[in-house]
Protein backbone atom coordinates (compact mmCIF):
# COMPACT_ATOMS: atom_id res chain seq x y z
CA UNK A 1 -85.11 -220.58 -104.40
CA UNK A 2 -88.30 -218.59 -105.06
CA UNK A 3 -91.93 -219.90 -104.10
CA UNK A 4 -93.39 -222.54 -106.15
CA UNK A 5 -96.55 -220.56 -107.26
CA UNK A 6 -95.95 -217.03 -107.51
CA UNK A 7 -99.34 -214.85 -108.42
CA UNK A 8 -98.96 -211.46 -110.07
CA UNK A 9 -101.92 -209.39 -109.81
CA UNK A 10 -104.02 -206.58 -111.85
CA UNK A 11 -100.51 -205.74 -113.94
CA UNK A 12 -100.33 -204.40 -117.48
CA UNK A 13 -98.75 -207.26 -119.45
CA UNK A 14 -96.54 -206.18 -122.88
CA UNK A 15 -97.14 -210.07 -123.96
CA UNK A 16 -94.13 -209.85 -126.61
CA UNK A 17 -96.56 -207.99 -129.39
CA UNK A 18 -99.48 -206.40 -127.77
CA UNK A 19 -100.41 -204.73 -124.26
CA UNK A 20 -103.07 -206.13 -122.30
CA UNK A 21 -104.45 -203.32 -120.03
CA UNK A 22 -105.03 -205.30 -117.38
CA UNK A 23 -103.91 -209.21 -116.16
CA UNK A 24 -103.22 -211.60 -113.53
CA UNK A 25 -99.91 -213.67 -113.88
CA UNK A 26 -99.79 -217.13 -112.25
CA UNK A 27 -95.75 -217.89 -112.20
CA UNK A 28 -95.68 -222.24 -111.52
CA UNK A 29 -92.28 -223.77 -110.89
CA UNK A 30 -90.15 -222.62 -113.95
CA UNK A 31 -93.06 -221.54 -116.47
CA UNK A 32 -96.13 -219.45 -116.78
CA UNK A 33 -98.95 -221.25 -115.70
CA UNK A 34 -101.39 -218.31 -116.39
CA UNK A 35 -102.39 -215.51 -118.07
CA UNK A 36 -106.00 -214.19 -117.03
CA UNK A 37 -106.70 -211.08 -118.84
CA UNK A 38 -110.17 -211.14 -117.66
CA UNK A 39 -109.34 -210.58 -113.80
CA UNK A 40 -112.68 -209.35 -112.59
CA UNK A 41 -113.77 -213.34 -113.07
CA UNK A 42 -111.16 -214.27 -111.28
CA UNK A 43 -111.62 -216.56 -107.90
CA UNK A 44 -109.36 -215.68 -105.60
CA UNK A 45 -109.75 -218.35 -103.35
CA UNK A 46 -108.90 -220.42 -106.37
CA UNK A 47 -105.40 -219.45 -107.07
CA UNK A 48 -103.44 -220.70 -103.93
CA UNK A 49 -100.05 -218.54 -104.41
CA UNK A 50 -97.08 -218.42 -102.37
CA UNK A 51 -96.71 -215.00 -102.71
CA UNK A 52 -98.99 -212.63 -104.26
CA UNK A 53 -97.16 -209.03 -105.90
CA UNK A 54 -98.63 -206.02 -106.63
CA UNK A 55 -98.94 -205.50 -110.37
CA UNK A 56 -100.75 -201.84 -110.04
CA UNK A 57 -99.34 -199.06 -112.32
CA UNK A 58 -96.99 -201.65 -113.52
CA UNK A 59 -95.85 -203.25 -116.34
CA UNK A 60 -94.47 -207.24 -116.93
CA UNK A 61 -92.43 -207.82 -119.69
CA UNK A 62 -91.07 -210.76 -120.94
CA UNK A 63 -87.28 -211.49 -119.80
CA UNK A 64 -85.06 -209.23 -122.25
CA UNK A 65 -82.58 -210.77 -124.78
CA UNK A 66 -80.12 -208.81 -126.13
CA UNK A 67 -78.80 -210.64 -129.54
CA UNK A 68 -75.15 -209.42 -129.77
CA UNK A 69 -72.90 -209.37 -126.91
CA UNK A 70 -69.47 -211.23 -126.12
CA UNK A 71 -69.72 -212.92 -122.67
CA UNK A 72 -66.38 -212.64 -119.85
CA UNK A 73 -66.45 -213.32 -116.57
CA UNK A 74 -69.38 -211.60 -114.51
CA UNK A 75 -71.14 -210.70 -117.61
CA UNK A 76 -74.46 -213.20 -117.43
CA UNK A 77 -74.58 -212.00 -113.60
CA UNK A 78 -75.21 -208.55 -114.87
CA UNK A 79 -77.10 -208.86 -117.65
CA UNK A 80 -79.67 -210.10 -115.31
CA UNK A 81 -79.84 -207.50 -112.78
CA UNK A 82 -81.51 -205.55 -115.36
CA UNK A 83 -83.56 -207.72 -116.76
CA UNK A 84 -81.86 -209.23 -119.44
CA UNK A 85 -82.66 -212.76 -119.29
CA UNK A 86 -80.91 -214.24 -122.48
CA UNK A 87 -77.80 -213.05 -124.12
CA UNK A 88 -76.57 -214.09 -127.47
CA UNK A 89 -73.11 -213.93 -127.52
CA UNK A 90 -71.01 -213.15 -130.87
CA UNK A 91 -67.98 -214.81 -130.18
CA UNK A 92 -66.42 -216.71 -127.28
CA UNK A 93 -63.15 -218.78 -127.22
CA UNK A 94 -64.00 -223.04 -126.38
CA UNK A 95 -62.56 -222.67 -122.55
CA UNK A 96 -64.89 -219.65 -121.22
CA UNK A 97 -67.62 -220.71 -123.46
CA UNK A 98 -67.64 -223.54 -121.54
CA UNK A 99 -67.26 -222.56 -118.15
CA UNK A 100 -70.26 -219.60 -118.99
CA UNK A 101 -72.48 -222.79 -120.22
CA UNK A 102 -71.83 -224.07 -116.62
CA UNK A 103 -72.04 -221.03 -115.14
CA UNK A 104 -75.80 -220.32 -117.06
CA UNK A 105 -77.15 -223.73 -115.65
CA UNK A 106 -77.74 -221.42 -112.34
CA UNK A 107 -80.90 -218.81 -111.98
CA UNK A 108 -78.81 -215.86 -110.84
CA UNK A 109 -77.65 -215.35 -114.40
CA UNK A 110 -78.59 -214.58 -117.41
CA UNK A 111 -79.63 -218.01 -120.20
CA UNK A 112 -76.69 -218.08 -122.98
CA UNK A 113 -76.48 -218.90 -126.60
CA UNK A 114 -72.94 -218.26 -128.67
CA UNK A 115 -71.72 -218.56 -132.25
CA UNK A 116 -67.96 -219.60 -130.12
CA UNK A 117 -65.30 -218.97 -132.33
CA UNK A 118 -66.74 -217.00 -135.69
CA UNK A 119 -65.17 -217.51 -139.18
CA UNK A 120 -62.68 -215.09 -139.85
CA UNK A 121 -59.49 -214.86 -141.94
CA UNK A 122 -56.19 -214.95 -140.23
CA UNK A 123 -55.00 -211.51 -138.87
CA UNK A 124 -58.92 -210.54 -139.89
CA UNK A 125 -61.19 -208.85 -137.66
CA UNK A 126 -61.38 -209.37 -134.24
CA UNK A 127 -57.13 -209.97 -134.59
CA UNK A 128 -56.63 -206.19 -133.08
CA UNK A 129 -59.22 -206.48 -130.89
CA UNK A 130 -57.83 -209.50 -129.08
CA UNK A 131 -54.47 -207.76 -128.75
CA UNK A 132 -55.97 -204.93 -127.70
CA UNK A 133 -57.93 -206.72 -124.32
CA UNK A 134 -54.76 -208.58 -123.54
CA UNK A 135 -52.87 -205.40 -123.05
CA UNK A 136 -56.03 -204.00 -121.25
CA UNK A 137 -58.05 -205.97 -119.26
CA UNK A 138 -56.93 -206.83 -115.82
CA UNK A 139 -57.22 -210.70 -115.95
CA UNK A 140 -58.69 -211.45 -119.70
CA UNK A 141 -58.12 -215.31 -118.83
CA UNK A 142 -59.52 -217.46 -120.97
CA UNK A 143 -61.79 -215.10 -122.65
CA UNK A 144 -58.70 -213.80 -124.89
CA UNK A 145 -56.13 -215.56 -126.57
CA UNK A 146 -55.62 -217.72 -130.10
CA UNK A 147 -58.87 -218.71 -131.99
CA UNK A 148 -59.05 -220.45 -135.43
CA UNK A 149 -59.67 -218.94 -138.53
CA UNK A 150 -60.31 -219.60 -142.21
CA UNK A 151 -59.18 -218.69 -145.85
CA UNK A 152 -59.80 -221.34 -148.12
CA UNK A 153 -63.23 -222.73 -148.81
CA UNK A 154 -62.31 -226.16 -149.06
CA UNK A 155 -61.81 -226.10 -145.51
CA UNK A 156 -65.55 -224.74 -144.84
CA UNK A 157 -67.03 -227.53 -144.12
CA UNK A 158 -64.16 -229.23 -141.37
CA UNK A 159 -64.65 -225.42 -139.75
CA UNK A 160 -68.40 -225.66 -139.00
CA UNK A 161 -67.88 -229.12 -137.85
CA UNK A 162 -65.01 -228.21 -135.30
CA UNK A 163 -67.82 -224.89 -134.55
CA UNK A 164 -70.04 -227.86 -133.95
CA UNK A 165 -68.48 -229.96 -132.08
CA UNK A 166 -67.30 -227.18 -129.61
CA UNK A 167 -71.02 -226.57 -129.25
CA UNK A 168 -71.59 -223.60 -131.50
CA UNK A 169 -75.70 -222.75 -131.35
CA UNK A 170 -74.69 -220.92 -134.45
CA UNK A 171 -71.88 -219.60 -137.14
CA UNK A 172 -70.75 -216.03 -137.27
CA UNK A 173 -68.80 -215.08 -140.25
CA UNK A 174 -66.84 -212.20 -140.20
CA UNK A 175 -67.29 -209.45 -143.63
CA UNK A 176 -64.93 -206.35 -142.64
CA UNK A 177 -61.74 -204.82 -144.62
CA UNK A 178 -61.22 -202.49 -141.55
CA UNK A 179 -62.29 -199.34 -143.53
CA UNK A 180 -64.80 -198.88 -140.80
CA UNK A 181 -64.71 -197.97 -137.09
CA UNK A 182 -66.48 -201.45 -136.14
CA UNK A 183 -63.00 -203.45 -136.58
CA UNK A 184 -61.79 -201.00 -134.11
CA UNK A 185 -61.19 -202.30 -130.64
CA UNK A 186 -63.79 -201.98 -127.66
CA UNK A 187 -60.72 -200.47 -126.03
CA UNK A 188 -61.57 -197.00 -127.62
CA UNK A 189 -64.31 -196.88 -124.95
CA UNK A 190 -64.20 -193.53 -122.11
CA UNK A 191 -62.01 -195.60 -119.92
CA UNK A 192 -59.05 -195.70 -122.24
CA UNK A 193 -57.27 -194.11 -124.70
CA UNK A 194 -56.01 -197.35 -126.92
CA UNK A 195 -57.51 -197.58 -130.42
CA UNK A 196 -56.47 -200.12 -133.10
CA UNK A 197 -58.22 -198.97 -135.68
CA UNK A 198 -56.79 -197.31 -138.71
CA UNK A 199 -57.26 -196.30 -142.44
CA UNK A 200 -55.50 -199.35 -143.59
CA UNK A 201 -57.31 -202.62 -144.99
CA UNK A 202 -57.34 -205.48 -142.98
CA UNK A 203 -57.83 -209.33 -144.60
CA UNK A 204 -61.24 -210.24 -144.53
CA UNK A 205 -63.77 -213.21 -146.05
CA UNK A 206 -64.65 -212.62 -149.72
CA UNK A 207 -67.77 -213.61 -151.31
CA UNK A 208 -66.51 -217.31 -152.57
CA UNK A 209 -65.78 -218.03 -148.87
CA UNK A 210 -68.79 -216.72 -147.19
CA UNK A 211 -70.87 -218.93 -149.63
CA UNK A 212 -69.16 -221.76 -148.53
CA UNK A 213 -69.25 -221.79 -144.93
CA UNK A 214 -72.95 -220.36 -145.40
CA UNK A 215 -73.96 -223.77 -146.88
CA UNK A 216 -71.47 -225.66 -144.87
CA UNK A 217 -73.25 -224.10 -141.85
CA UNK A 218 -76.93 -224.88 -143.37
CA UNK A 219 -76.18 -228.14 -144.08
CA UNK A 220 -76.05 -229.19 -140.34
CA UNK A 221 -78.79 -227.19 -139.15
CA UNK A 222 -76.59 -223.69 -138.00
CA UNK A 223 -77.71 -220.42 -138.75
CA UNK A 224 -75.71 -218.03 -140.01
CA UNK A 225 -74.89 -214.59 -138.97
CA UNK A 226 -72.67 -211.81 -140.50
CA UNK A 227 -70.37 -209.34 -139.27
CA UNK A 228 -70.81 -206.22 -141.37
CA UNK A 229 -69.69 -202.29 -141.51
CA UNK A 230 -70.44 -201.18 -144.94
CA UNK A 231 -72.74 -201.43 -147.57
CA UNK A 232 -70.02 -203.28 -149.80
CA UNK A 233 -69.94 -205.75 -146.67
CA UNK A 234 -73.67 -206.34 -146.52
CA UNK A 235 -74.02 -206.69 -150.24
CA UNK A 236 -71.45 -209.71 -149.45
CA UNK A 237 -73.22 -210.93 -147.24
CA UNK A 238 -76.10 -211.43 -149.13
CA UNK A 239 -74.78 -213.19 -152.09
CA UNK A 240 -73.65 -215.40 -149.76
CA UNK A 241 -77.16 -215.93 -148.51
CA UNK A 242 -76.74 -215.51 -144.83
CA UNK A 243 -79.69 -215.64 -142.50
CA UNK A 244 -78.90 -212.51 -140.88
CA UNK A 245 -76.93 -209.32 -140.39
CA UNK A 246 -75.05 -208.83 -136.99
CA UNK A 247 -74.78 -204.91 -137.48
CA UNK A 248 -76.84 -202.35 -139.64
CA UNK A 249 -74.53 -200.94 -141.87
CA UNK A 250 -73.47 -196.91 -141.14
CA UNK A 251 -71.26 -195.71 -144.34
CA UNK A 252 -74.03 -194.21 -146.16
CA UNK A 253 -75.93 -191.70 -145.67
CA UNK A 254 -80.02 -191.19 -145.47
CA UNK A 255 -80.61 -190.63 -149.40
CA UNK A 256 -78.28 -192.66 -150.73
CA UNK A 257 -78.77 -195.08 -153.51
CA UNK A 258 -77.29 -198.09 -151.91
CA UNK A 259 -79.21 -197.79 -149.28
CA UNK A 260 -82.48 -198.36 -150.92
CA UNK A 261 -81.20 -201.30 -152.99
CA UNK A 262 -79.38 -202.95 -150.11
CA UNK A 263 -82.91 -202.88 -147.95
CA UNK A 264 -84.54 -204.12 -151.25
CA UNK A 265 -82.42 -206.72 -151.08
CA UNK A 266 -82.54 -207.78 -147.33
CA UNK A 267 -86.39 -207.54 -147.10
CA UNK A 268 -86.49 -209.91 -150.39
CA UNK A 269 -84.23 -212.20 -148.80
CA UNK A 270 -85.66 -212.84 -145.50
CA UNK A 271 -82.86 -211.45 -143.39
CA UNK A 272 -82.65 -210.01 -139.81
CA UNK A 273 -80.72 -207.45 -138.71
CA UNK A 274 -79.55 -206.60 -135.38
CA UNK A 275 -79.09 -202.95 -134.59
CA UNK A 276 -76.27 -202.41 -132.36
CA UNK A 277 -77.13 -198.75 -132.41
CA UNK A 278 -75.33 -198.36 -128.98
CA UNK A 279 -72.56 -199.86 -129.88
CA UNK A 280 -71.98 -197.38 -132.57
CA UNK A 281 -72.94 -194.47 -130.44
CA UNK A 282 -70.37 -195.90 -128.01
CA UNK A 283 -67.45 -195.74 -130.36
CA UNK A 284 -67.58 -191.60 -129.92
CA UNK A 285 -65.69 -189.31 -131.70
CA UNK A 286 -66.33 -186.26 -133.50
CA UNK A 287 -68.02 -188.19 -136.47
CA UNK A 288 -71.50 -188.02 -135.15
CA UNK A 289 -73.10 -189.10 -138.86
CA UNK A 290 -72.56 -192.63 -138.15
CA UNK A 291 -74.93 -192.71 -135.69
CA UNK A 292 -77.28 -190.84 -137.77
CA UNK A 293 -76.43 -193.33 -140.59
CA UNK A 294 -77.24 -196.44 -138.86
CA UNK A 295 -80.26 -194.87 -136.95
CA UNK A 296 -81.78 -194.15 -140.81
CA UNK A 297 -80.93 -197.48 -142.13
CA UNK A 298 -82.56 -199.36 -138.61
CA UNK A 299 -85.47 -197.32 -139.25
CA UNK A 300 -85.89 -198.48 -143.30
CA UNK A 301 -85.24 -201.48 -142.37
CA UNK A 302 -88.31 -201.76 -140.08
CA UNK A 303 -90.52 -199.85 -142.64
CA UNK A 304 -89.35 -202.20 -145.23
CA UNK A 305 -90.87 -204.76 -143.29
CA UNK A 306 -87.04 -206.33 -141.80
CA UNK A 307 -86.87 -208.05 -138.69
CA UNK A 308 -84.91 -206.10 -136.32
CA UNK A 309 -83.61 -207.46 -133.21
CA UNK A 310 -82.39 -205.25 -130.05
CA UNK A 311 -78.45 -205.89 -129.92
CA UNK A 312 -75.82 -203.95 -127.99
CA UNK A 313 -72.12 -205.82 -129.10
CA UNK A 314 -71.86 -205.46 -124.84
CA UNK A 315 -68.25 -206.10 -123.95
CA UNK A 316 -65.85 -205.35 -120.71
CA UNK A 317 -66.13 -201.82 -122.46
CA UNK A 318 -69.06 -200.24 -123.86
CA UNK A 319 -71.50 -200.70 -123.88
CA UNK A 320 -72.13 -202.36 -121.03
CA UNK A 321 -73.89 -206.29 -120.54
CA UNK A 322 -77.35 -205.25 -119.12
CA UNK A 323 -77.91 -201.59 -118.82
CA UNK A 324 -76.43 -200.94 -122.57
CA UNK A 325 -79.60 -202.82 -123.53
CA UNK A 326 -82.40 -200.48 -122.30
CA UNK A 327 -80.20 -197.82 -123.85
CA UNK A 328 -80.39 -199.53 -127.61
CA UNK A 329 -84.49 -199.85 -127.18
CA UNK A 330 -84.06 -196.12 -125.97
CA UNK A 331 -82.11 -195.35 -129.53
CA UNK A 332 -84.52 -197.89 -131.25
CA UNK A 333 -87.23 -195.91 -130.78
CA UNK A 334 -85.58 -192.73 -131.61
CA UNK A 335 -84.91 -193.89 -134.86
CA UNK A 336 -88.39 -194.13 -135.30
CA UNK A 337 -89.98 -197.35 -134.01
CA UNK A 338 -92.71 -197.26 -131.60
CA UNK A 339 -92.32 -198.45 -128.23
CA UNK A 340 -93.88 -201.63 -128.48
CA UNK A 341 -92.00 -202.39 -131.49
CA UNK A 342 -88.61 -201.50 -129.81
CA UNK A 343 -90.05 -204.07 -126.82
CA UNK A 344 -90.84 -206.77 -129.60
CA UNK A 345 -87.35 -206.19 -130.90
CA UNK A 346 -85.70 -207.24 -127.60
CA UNK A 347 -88.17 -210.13 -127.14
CA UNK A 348 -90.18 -211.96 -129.46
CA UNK A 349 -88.61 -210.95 -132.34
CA UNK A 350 -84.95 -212.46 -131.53
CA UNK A 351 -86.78 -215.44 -129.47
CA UNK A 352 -88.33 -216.07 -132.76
CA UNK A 353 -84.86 -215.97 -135.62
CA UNK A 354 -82.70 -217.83 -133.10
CA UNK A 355 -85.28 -220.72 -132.44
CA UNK A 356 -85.86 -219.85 -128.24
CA UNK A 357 -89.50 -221.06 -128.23
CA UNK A 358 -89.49 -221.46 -124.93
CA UNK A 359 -89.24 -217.58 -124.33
CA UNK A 360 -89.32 -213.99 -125.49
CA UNK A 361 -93.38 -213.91 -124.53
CA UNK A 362 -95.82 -213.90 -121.73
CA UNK A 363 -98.18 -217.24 -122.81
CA UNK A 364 -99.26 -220.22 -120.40
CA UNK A 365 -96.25 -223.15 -120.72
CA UNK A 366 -93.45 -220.72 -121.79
CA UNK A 367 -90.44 -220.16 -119.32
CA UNK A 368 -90.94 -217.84 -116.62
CA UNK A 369 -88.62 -215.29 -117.90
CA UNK A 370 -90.01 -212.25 -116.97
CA UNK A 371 -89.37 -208.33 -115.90
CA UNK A 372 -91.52 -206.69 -114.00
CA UNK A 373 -91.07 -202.79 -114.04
CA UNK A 374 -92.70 -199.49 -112.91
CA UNK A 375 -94.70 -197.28 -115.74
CA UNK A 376 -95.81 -197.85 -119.12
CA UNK A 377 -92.55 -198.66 -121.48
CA UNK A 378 -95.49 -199.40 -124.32
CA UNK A 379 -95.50 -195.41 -123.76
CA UNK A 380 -92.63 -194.30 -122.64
CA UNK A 381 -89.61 -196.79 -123.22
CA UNK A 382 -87.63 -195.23 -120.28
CA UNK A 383 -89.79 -197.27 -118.10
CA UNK A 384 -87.96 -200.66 -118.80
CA UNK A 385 -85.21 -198.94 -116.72
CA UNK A 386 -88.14 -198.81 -113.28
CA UNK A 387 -86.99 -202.63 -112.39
CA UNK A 388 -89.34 -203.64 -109.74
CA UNK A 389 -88.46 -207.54 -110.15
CA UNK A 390 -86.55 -209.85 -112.29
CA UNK A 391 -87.52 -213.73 -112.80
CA UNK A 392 -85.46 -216.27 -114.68
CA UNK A 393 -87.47 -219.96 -114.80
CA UNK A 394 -89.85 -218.63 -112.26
CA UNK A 395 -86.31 -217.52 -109.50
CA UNK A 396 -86.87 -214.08 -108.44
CA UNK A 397 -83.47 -212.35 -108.16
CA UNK A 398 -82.39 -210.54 -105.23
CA UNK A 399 -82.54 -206.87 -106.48
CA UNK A 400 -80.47 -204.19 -104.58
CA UNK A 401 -82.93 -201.37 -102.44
């Protein structure tokens, strides 16, 4: 267990939205007791600290969340060696979901939220993928195996309640005919050769569906999230009124018509949109103008005003739970936002669409969910990757030296 009172002196604090230059950071139990911007009025004798660290030339940061992953064994553990202190996972079968609830009681892993099982039609997207880790992974366990799934919108509302009662935070509904490379399996990462994608159409949720587990879902309080690849799947989406998008879309080009109109349309709406830029940088290939696609349409999307939240799709694959984080806020701000904005992207900004009050800033009475790092990443985003210390309600984990 770490001290009770933990004082963190003269550090530059990113508070979620804004730098302060210059801060002390009283850490009390499991939450943030204080924030003193004004430290030359501080009383030292005042603050009586267990320990006392170093904040000069530093930076603390609230704890990371990274707002699309899928969670297996050792996953949360990693996650929070780099500073990721919240994951929302995208999909997780009833048995591990519970056992990584248990599991995320302790302060040596990472905090977790899930959709557990998304809404998908039968032999839909993830089918392949599922296949695919069985005949991969060493011991998939309970993170692989048969899941539910839907095709008639009568049954929309007896789906959300079973996604309910298995403890779903949320409801992911799956929009995907296949025709892009996100239906294809995390398998296609360096370490293998295995792909199930191909040019062939794969059964997906149509519109009529999507609207109906969309108000199934809103009439007990879940938000809703979609799985999308194309602009034909996001336009889906949005008739169906979803509350956000769990993938930019990357089939069109900077330029193109749709684009404009299906930013027009998620602005208007009120929708977020997670990037996932990593992920689709980790699919590879020769066909490098996805990645330029779904940089150009992350980058509207903020100018338009969007919400965009920091998410990798981190799997046993790529990218990785943890470290394939500080590489999306890296691509984030190559597509054009600043650094700070990238930060608020993997902090406030998904603390704030999936209701985690409690977190995702630096404010007296929020959890102590913080990372502490070498440099200025409000300048140079690199920096988040300088981990000096990692908290998770007020714990300091044991870092490697």
């Amino acid at each position: 267990m770490s001290p009770a009172r933990t004082l963190i002196r003269d550090v530059r604090v990113f508070d979620g939205s804004r730098a302060i230059p210059r801060a002390d950071v009283l850490i009390e139990d499991d939450h943030i007791a204080e924030l003193d911007a004004d430290v030359d009025r501080v009383d030292v004798d005042r603050v009586d600290a267990d320990v006392e660290v170093d904040g000069t030339g530093r930076t603390l940061l609230p704890g990371l969340i990274d707002a699309h992953t899928h969670t297996f064994d050792g996953s949360l553990a990693r996650a929070l060696t780099y500073g990721v202190t919240t994951e929302l996972d995208m999909f997780c079968l009833p048995s591990n979901l519970a056992r990584q609830r248990k599991l995320a009681e302790r302060d040596d892993v990472a905090d977790l939220r899930s959709s557990g099982v998304l809404a998908t039609a039968p032999g839909g997207h993830p089918t392949a993928v599922m296949t695919a880790m069985a005949l991969t992974l060493d011991e998939p366990g309970d993170a692989v195996g048969w899941f539910d799934t839907i095709e008639d919108a009568e049954r929309a509302e007896e789906f959300v309640a079973a996604r309910l009662a298995e403890g779903s935070d949320y409801l992911k509904i799956v929009i995907d005919d296949g025709s892009a490379p996100l239906s294809t399996s995390p398998a296609t990462s360096p370490s293998t050769s295995t792909s199930t994608s191909t040019s062939a159409p794969i059964p997906t949720i149509g519109r009529d569906l999507a609207t109906a587990l969309v108000d199934a879902a809103r009439a007990v309080g879940l938000r809703t999230i979609a799985h999308v690849a194309t602009a034909r799947d996001t336009a889906i989406a949005l008739d169906a009124g979803v509350d956000g998008l769990a993938h930019v879309w990357s089939d069109k080009a900077p330029g193109h018509p749709d684009n404009d109109e299906l930013i027009r349309r998620v602005a208007a709406q009120g929708v977020f949109v997670v990037s996932t830029l990593v992920y689709i940088e980790s699919l590879g290939g020769d066909d490098t103008r996805r990645v330029a696609n779904a940089a150009y349409v992350a980058s509207a999307l903020h100018r338009a005003g969007v919400p965009v939240l920091a998410g990798t799709d981190a799997n046993p694959y790529a990218p990785a739970h943890g470290d394939g984080l500080h590489r999306e806020l890296e691509l984030l701000t190559r597509a054009g936002l600043s650094p700070s904005k990238a930060l608020a992207a993997g902090t406030a900004v998904p603390a704030r669409h999936f209701g985690l009050s409690d977190r995702g800033r630096i404010a007296p009475g929020l959890r102590a969910d913080l990372l502490l790092v070498e440099g200025d990443p409000t300048r140079d985003i690199a920096a988040t990757r300088a981990i000096v210390a990692v908290w998770r309600r007020g714990v300091a984990l044991p870092l490697p030296r």
